[in-house]
N, C-alpha and C. Protein backbone atom coordinates (compact mmCIF):
# COMPACT_ATOMS: atom_id res chain seq x y z
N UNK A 1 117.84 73.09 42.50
CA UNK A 1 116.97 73.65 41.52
C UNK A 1 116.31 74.93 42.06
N UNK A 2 116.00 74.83 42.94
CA UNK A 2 115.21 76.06 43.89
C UNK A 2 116.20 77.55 43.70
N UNK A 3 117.54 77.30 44.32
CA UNK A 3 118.36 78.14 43.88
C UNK A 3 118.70 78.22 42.66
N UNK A 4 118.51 77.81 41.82
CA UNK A 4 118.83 78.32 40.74
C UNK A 4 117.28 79.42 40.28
N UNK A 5 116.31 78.55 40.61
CA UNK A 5 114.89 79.53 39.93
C UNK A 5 115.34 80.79 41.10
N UNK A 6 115.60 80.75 42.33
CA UNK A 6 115.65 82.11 42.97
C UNK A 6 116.79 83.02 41.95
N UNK A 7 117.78 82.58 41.46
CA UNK A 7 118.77 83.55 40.85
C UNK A 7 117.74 84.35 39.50
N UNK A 8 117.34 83.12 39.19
CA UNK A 8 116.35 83.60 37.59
C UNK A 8 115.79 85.22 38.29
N UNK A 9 114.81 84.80 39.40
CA UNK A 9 114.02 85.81 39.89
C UNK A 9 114.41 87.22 40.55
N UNK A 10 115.69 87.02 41.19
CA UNK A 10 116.51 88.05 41.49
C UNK A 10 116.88 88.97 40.08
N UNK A 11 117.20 88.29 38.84
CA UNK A 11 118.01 88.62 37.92
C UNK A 11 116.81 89.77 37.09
N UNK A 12 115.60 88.99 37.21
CA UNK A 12 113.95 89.42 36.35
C UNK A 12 113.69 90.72 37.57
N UNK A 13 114.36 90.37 38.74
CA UNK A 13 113.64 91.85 39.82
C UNK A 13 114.58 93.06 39.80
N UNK A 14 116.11 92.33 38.86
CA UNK A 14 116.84 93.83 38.65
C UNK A 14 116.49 94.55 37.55
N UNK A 15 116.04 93.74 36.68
CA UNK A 15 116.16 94.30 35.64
C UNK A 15 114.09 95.09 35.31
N UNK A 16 113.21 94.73 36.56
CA UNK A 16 112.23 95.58 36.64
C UNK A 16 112.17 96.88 37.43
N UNK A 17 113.19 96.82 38.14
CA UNK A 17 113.18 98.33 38.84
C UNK A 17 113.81 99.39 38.00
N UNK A 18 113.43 100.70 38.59
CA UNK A 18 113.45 101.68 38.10
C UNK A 18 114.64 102.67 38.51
N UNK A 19 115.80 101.90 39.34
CA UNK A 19 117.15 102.57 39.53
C UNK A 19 117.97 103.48 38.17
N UNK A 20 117.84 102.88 36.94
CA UNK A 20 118.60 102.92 36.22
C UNK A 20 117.62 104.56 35.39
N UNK A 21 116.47 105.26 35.88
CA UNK A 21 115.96 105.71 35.01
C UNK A 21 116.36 107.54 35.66
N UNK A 22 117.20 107.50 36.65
CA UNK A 22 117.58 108.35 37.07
C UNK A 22 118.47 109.35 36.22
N UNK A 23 119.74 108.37 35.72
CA UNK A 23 120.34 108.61 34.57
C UNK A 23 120.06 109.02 33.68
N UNK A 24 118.97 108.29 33.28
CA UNK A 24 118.60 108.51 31.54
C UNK A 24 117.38 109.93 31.63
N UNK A 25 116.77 110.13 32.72
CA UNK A 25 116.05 112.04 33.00
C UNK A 25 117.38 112.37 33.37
N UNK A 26 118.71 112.55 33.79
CA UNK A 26 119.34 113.68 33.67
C UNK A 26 119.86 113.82 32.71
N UNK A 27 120.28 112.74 32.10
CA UNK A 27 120.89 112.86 30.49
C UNK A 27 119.86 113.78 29.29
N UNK A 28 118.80 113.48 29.80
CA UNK A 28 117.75 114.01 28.86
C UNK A 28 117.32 115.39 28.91
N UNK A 29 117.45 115.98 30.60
CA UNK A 29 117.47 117.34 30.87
C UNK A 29 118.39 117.99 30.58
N UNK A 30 119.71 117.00 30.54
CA UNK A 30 120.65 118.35 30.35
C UNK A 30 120.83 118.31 28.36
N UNK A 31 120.23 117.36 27.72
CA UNK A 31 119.96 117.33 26.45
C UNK A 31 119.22 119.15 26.33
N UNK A 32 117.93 118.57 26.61
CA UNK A 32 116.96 120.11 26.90
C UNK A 32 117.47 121.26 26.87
N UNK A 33 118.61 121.09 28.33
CA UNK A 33 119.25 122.34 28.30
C UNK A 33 120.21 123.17 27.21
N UNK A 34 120.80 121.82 26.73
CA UNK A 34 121.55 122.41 26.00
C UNK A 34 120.97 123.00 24.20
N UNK A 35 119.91 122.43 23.94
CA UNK A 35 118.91 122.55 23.32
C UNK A 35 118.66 123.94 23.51
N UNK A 36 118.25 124.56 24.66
CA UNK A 36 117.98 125.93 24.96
C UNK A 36 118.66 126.83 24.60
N UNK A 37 119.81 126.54 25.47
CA UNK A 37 121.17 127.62 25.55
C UNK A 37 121.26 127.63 23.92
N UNK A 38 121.40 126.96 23.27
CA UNK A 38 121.95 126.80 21.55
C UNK A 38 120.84 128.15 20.79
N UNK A 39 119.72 127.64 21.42
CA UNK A 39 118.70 128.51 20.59
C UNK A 39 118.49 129.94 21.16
N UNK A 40 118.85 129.92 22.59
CA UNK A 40 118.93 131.39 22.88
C UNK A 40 120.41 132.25 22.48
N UNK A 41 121.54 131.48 21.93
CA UNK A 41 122.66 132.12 21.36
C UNK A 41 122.43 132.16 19.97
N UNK A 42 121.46 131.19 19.46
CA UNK A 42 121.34 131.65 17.98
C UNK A 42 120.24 132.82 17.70
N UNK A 43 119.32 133.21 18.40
CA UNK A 43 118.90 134.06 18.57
C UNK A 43 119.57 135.96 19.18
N UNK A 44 120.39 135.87 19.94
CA UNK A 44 121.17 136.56 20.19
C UNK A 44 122.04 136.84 19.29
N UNK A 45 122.29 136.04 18.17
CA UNK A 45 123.51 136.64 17.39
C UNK A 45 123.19 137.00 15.83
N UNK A 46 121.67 136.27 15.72
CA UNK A 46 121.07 136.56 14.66
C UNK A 46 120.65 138.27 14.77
N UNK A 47 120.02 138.80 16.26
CA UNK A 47 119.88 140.24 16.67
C UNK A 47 121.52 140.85 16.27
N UNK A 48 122.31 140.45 16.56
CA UNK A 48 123.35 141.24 16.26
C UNK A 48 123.54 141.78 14.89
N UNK A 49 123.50 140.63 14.53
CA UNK A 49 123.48 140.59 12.63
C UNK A 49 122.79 141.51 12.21
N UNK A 50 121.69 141.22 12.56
CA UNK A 50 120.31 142.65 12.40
C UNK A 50 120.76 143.97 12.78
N UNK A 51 120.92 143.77 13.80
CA UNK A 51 121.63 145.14 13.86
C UNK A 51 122.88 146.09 13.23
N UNK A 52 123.69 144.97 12.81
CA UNK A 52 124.67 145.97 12.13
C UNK A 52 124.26 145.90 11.04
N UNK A 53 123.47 145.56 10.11
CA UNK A 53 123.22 145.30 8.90
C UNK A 53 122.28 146.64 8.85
N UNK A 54 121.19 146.83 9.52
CA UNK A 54 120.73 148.36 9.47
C UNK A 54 121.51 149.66 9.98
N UNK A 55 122.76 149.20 10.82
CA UNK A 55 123.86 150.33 11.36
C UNK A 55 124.47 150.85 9.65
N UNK A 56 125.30 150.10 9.19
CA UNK A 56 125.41 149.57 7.91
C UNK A 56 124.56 150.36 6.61
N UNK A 57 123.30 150.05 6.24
CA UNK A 57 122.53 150.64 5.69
C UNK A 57 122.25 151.85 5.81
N UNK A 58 122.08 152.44 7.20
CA UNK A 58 122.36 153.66 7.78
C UNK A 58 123.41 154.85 7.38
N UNK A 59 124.80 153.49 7.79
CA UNK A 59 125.96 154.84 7.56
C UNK A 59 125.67 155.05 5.98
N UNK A 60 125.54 153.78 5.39
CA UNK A 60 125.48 153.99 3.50
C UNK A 60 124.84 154.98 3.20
N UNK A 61 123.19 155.14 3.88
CA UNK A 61 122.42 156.04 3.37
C UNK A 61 122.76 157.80 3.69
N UNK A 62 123.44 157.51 4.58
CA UNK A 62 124.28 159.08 5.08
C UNK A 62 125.48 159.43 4.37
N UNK A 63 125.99 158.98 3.38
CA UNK A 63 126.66 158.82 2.38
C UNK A 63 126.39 159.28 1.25
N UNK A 64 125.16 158.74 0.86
CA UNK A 64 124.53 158.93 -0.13
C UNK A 64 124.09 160.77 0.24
N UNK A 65 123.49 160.87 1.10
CA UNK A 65 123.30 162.30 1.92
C UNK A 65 124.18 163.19 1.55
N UNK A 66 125.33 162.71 1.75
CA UNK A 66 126.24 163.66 1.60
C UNK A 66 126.83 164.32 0.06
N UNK A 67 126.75 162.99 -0.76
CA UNK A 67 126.45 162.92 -2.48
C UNK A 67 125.50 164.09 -2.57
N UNK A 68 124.13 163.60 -2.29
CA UNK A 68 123.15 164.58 -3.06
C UNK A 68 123.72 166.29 -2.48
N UNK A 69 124.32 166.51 -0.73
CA UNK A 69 124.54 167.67 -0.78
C UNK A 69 125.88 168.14 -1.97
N UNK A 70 126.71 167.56 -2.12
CA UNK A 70 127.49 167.55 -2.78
C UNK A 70 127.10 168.21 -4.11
N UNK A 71 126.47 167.06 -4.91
CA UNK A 71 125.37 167.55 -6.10
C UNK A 71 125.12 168.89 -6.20
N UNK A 72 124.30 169.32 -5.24
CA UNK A 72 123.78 170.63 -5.12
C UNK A 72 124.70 171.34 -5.33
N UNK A 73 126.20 171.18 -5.03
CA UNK A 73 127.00 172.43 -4.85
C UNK A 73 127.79 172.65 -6.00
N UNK A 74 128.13 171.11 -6.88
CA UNK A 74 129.15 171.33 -7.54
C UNK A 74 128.43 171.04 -9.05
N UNK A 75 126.97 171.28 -9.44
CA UNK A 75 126.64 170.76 -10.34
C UNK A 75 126.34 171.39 -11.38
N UNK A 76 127.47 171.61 -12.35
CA UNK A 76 126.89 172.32 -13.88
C UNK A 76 126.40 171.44 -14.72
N UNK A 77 125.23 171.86 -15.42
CA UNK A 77 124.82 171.27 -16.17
C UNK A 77 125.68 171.49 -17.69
N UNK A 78 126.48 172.70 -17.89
CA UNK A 78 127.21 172.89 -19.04
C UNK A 78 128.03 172.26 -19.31
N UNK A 79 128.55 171.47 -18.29
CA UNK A 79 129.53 170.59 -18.43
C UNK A 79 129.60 169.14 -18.54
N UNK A 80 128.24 169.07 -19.56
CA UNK A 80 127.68 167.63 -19.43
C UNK A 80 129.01 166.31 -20.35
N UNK A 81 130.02 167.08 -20.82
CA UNK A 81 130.87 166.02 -21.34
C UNK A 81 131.80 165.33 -20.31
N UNK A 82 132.11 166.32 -18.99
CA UNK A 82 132.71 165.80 -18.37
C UNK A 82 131.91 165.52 -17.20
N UNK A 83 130.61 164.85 -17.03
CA UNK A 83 129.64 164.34 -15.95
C UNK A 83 129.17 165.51 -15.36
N UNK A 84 128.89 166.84 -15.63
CA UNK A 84 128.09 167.53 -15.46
C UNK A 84 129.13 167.95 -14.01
N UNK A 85 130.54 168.20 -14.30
CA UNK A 85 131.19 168.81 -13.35
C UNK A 85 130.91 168.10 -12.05
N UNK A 86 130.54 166.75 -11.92
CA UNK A 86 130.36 165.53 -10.28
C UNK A 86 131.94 164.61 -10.48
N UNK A 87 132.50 165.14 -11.69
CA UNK A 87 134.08 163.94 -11.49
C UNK A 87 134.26 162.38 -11.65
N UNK A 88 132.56 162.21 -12.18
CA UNK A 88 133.06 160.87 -12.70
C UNK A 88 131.87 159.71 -11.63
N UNK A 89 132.77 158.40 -11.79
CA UNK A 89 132.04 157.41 -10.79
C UNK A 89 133.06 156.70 -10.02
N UNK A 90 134.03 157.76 -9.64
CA UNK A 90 135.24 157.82 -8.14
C UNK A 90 134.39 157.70 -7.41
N UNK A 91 134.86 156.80 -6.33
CA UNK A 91 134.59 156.89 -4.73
C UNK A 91 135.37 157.71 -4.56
N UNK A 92 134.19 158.77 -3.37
CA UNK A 92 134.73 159.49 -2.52
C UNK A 92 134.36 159.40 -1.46
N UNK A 93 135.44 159.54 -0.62
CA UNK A 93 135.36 159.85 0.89
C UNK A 93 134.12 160.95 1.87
N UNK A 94 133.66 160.32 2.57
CA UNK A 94 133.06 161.41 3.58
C UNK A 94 133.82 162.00 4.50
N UNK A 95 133.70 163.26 4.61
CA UNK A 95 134.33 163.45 5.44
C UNK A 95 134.28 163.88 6.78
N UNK A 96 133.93 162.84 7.71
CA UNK A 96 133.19 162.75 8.82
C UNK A 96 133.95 162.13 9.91
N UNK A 97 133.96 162.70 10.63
CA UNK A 97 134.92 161.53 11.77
C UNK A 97 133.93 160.69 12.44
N UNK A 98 132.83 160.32 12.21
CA UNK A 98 131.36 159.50 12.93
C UNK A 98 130.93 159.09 11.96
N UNK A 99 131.63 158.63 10.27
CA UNK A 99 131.43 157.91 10.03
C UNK A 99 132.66 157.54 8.73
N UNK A 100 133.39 157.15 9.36
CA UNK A 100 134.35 156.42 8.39
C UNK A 100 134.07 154.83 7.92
N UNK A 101 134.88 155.46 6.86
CA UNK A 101 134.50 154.26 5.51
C UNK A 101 132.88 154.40 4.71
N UNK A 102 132.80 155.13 5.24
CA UNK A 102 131.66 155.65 4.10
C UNK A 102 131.95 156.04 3.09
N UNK A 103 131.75 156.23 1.85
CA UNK A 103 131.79 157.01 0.45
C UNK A 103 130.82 157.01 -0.54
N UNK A 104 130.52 157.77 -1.39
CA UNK A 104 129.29 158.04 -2.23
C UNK A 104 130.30 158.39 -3.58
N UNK A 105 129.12 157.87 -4.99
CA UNK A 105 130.00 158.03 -6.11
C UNK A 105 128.32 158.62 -6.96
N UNK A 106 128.58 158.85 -8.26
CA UNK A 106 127.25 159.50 -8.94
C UNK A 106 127.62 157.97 -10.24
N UNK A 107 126.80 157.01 -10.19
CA UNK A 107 126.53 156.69 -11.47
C UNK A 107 126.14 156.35 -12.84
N UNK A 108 125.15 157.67 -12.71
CA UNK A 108 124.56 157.60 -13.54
C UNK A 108 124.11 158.76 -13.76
N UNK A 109 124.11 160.10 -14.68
CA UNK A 109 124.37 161.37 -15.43
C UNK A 109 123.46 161.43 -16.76
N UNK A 110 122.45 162.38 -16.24
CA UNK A 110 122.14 162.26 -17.65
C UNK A 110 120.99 163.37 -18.01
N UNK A 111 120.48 164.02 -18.91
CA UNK A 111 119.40 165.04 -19.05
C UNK A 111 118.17 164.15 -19.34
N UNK A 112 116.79 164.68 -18.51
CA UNK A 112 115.78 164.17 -18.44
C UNK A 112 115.54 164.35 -19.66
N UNK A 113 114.59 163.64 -20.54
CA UNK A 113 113.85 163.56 -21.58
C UNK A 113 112.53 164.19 -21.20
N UNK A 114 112.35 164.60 -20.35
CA UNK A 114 110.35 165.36 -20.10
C UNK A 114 111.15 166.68 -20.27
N UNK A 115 109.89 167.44 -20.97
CA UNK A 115 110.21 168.48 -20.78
C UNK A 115 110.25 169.82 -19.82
N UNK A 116 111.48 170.72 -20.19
CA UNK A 116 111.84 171.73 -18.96
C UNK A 116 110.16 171.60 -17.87
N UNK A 117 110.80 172.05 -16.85
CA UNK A 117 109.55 172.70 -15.64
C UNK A 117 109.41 174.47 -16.38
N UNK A 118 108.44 174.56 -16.20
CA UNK A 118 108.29 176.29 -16.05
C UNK A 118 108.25 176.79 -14.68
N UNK A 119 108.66 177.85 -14.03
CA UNK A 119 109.14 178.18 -12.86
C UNK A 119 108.33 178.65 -12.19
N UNK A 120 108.09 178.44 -10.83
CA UNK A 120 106.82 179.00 -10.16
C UNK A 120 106.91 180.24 -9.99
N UNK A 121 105.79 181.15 -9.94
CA UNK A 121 105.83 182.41 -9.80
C UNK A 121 106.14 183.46 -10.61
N UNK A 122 106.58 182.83 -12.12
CA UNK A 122 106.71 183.36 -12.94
C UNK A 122 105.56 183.20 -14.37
N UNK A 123 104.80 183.99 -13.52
CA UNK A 123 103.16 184.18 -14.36
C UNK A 123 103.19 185.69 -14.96
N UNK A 124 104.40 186.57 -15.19
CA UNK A 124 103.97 187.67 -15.58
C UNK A 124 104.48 187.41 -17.06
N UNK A 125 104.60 188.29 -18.05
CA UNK A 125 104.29 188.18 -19.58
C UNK A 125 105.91 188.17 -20.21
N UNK A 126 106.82 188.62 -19.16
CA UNK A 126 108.05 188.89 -19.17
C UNK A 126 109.02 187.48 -19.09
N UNK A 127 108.25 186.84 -18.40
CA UNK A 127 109.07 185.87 -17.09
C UNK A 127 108.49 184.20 -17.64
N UNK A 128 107.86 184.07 -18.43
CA UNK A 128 106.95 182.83 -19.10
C UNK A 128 107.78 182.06 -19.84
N UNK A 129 108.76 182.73 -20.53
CA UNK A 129 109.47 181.70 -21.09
C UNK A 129 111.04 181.24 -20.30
N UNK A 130 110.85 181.13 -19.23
CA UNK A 130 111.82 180.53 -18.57
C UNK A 130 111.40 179.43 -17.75
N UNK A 131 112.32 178.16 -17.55
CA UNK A 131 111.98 177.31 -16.49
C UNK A 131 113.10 177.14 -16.54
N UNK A 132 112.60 175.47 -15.86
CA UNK A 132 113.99 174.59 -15.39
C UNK A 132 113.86 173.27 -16.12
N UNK A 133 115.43 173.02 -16.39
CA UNK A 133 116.24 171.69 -16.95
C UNK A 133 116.14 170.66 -16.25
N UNK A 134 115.81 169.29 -16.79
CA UNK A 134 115.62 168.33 -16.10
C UNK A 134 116.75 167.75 -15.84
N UNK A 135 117.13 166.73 -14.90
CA UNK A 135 118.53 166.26 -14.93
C UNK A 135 118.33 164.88 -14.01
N UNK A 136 118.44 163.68 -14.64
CA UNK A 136 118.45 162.70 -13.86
C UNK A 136 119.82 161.75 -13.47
N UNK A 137 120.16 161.66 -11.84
CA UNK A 137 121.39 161.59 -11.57
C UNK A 137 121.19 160.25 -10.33
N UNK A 138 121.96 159.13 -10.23
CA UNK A 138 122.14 158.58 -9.54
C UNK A 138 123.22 158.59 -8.43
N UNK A 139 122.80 158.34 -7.24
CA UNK A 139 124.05 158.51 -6.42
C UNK A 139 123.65 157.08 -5.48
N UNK A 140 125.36 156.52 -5.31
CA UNK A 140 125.52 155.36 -4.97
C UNK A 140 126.30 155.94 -3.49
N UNK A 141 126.06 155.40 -2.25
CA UNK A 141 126.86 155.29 -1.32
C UNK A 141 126.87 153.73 -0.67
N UNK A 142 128.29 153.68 -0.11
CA UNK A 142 128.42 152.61 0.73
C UNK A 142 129.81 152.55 1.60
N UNK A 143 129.70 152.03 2.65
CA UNK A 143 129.91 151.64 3.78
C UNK A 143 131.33 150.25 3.68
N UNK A 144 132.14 150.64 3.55
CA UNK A 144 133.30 149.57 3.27
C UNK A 144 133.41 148.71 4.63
N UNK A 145 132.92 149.57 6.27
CA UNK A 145 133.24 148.74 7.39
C UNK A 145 132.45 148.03 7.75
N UNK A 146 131.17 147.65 7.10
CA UNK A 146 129.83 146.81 7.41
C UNK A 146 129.32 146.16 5.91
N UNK A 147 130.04 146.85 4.68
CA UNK A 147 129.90 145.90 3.44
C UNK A 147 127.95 146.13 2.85
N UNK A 148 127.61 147.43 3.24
CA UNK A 148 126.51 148.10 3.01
C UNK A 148 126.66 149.10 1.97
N UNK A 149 125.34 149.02 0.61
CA UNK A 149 125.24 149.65 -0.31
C UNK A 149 123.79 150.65 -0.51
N UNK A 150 123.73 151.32 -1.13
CA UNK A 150 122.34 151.73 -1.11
C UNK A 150 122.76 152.99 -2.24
N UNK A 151 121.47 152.99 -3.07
CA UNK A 151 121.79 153.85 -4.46
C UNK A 151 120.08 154.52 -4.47
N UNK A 152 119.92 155.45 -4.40
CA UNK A 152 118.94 156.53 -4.44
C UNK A 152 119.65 157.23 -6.28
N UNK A 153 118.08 157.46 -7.11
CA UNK A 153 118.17 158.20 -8.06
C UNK A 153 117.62 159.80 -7.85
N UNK A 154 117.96 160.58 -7.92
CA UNK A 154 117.69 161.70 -7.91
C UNK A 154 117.27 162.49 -9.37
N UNK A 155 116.33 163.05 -8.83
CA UNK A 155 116.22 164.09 -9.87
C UNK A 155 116.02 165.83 -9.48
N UNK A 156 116.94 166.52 -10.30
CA UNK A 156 117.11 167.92 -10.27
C UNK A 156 116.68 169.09 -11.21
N UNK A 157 116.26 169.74 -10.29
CA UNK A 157 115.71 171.34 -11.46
C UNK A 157 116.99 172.15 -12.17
N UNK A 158 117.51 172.86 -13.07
CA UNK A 158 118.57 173.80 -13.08
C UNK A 158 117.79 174.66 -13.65
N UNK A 159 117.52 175.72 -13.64
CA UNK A 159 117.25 176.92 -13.84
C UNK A 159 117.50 178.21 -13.14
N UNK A 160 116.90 179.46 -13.82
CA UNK A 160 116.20 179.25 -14.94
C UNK A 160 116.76 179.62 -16.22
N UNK A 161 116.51 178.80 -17.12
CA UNK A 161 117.03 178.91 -18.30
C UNK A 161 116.28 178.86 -19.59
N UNK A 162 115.87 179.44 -21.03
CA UNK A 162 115.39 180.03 -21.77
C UNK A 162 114.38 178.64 -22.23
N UNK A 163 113.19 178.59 -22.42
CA UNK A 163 112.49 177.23 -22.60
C UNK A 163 111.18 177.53 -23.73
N UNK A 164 111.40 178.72 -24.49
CA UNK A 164 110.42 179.43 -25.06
C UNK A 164 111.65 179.55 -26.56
N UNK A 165 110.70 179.66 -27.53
CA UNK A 165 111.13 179.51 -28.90
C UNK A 165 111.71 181.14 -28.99
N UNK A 166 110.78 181.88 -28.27
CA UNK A 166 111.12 183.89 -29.05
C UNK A 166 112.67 184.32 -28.96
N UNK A 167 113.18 184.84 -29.20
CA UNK A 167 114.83 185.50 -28.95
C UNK A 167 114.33 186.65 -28.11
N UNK A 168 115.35 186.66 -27.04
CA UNK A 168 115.57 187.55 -26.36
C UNK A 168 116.87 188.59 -26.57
């Protein structure tokens, strides 16, 4: 009987020590760790994201840049049946070697409803009935290699052109 209560007591003194808890803190640290590492790569790649997404927005908006210079150069207003001589709402190409896949389109054409500007500096008695034409124009650019858009409306002066009732 004696030996048997000693086995009981041997059996109650393995199962109170603290051998087995060695295991279960490294299992748990390297839990931790990996816990870490996860959140410092999801952090790291979320920055990436961020970053090309304003690279992206960037090239778009330099696109658009290039639209409004565009605008400036090729823009009759006489030719308001065929989009005011801008060609429509084609993508076009930039033509940039620092930033491909960019392109800018105009979509949206149209004469302001406010009326003409009168022209600065033209305060003498001669020069009063001239200003400028309103013209409100949208330009769309975007970025096909980062999947970035961005659309700025513009508005333009054309003058000067006759804005006074008298015949000249």
């Amino acid at each position: 009987m004696r030996h048997m209560i000693d086995k009981q007591f041997k059996y109650l003194k393995v199962m109170n020590s603290e051998s087995g808890f060695a295991l279960i803190a490294a299992v748990l640290a390297c839990m931790i760790l990996m816990a870490l590492t996860l959140f410092a790569l999801q952090l790291s790649t979320g920055d990436l994201r961020t970053s090309a997404v304003v690279v992206g927005d960037k090239m778009a908006l330099s696109a658009v840049e290039s639209g409004i210079h565009n605008l400036t150069q090729t823009f009759e207003p006489a030719a308001s049946t065929t989009g005011y001589g801008l060609g429509g709402s084609t993508w076009r190409d930039v033509s940039t070697t620092n930033n491909s896949g960019s392109q800018f389109r105009y979509t949206s054409t149209a004469a302001s409803p406010m009326a003409p500007l009168p022209l600065a500096g033209y305060s003498m008695e001669s020069g009063q009935g001239w200003g400028m034409s309103r013209f409100n124009i949208t330009v769309e650019g975007r970025n096909t290699a980062y999947g970035s858009t961005v659309q700025v409306d513009v508005g333009i002066g054309y003058g000067p052109v006759p804005i006074s009732t008298i015949y000249k």
